[in-house]
Protein backbone atom coordinates (compact mmCIF):
# COMPACT_ATOMS: atom_id res chain seq x y z
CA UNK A 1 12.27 315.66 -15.19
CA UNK A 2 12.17 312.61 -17.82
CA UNK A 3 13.37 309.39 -17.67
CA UNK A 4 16.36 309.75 -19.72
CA UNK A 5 17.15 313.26 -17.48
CA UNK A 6 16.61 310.69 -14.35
CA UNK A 7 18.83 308.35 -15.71
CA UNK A 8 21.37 311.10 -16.93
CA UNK A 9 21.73 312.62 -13.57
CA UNK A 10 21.78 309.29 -12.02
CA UNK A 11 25.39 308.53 -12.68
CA UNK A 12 26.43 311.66 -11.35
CA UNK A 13 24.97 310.94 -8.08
CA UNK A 14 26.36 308.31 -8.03
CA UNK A 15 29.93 309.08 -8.68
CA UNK A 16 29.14 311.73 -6.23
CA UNK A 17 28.02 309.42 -3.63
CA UNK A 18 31.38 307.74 -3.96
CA UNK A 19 33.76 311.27 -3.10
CA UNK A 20 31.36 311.08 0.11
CA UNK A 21 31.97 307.76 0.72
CA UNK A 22 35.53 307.64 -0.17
CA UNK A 23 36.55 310.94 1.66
CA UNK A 24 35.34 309.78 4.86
CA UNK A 25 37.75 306.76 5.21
CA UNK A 26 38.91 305.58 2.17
CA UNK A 27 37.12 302.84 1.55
CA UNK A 28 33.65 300.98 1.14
CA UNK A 29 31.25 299.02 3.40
CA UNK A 30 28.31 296.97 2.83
CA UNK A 31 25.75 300.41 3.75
CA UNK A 32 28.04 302.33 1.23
CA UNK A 33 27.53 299.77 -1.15
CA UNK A 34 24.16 299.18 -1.21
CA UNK A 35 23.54 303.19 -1.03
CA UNK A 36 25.11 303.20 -4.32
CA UNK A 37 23.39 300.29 -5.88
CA UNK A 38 20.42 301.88 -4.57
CA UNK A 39 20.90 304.84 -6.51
CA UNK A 40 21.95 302.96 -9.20
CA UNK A 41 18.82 300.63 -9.31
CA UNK A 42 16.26 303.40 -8.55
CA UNK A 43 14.71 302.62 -12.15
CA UNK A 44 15.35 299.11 -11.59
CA UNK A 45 17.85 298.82 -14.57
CA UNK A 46 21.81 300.10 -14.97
CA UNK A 47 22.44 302.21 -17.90
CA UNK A 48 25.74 301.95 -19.69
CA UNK A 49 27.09 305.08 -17.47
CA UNK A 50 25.81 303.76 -14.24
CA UNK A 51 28.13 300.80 -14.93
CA UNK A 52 30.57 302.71 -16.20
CA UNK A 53 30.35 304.51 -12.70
CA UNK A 54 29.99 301.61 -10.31
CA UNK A 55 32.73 299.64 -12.11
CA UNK A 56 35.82 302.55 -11.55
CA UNK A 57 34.09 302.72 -8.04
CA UNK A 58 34.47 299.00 -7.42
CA UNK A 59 37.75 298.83 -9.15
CA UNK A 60 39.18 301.76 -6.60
CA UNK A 61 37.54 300.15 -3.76
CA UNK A 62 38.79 296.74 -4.20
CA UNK A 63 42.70 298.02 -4.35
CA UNK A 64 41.71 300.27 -0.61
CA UNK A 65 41.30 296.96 0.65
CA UNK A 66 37.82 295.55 1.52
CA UNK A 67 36.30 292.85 3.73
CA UNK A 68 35.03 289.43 2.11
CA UNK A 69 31.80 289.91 2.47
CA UNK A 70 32.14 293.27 0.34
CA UNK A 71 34.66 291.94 -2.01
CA UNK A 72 32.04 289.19 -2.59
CA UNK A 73 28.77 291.21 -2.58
CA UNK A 74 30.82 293.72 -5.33
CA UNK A 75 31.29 290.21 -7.27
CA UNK A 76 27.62 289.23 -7.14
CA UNK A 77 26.47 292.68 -8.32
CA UNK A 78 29.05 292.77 -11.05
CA UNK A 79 27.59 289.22 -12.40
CA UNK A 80 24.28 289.94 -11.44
CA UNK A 81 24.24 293.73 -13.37
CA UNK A 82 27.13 292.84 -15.89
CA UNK A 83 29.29 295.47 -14.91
């Protein structure tokens, strides 16, 4: 598979990732997270989609209600990846 394949798929698993993650109990913890930044950063860069995806996934996440420490570590990641 190529790079741009790679990166194509990439936001699929990733929104993917997030039905698991959501389905189980509606909302995100710091594993969860980082499981999808890891996907995300697997080419160490984020493509327009992959931002695309993380952002609806952090916007959802943050109105289920989320500790500090997540809220915040979704806040650093945003700055950090411009998302």
């Amino acid at each position: 598979m190529s790079q741009a394949e790679d990166q194509m798929h990439s936001y699929l698993e990733i929104a993917t990732a997030s039905i698991r993650i959501f389905a189980n109990d509606g909302t995100i913890d710091h594993q969860e997270l980082d499981q999808l930044l890891t996907l995300a950063l697997r080419d160490g860069e984020l493509d327009a989609e992959e931002k695309r995806v993380l952002n609806s996934i952090f916007s959802r996440a943050e109105e289920s209600g989320l500790s500090a420490s997540v809220r915040q570590r979704m806040r650093d990641a945003r700055e950090k990846h411009g998302i």
